[in-house]
N, C-alpha and C. Protein backbone atom coordinates (compact mmCIF):
# COMPACT_ATOMS: atom_id res chain seq x y z
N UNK A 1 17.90 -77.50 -228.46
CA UNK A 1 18.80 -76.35 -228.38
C UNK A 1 19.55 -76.19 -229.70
N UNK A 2 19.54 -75.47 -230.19
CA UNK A 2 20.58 -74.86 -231.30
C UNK A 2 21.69 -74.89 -231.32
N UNK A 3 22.78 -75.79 -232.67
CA UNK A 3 24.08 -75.60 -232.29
C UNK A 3 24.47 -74.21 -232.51
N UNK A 4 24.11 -73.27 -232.62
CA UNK A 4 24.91 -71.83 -232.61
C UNK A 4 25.28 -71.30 -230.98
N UNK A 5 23.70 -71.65 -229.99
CA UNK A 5 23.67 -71.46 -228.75
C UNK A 5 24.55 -72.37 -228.19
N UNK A 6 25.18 -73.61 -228.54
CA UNK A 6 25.61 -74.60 -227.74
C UNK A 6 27.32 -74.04 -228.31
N UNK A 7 27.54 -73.59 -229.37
CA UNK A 7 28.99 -73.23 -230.30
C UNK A 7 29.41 -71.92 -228.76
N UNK A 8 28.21 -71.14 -228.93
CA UNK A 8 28.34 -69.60 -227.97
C UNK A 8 28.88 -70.06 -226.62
N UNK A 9 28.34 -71.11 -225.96
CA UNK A 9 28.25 -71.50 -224.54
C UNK A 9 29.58 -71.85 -224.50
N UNK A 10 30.44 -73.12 -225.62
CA UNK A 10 31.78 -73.13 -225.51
C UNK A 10 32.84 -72.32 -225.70
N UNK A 11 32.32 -71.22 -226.47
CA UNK A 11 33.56 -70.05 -226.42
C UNK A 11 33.08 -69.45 -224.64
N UNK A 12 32.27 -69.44 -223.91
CA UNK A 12 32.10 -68.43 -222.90
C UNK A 12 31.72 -69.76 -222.19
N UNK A 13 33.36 -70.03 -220.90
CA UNK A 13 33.16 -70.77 -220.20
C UNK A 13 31.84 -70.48 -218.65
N UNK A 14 31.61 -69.30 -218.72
CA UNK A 14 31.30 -68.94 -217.70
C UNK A 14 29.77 -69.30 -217.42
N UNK A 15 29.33 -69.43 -219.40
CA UNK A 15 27.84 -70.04 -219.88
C UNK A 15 27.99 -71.64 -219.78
N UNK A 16 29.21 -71.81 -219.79
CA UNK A 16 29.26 -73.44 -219.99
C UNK A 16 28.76 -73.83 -218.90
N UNK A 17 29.63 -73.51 -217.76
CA UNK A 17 29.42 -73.64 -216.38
C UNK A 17 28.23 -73.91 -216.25
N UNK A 18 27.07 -72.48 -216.52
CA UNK A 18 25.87 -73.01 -215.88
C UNK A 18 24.88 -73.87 -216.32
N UNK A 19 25.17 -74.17 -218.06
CA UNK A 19 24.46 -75.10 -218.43
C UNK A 19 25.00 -76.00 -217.85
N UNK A 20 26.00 -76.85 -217.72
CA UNK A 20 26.83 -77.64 -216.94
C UNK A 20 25.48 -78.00 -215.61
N UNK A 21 25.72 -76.84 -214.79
CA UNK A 21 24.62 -77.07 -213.85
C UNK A 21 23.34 -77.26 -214.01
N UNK A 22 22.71 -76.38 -215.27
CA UNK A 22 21.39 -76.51 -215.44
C UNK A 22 20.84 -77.84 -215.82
N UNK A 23 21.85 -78.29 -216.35
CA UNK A 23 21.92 -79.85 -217.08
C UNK A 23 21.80 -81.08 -215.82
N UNK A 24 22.66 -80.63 -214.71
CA UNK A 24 22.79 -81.24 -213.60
C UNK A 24 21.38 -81.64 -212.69
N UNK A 25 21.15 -80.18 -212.60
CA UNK A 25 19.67 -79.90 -211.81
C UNK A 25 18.13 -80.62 -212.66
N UNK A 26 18.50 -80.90 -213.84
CA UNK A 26 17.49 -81.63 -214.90
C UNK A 26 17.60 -82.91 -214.60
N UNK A 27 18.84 -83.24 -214.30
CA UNK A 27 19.15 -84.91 -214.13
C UNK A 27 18.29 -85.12 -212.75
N UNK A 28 18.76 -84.62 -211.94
CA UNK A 28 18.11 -84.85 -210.48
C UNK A 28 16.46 -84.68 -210.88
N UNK A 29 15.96 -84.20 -211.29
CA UNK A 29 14.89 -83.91 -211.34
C UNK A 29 14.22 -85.35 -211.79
N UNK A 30 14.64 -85.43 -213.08
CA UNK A 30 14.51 -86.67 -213.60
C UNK A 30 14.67 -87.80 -212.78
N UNK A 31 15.57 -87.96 -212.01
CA UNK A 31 15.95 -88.91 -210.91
C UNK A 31 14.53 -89.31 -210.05
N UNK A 32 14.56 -87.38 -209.79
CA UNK A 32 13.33 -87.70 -208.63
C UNK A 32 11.68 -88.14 -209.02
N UNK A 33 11.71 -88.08 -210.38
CA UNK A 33 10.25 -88.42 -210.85
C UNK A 33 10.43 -89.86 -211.36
């Protein structure tokens, strides 16, 4: 990922959020394999 996209996501909590989750849902995944 690009720090410009990752700079964007912390000004706009609302993007944070879902990487937050998307990040979440990767872990589990990982978990489950």
């Amino acid at each position: 990922m690009h720090q410009n996209v990752l700079i964007q996501n912390l000004k706009h909590p609302i993007f944070y959020q879902n990487f937050i989750i998307l990040r979440n849902l990767l872990n589990r995944v990982i978990v489950l394999n």
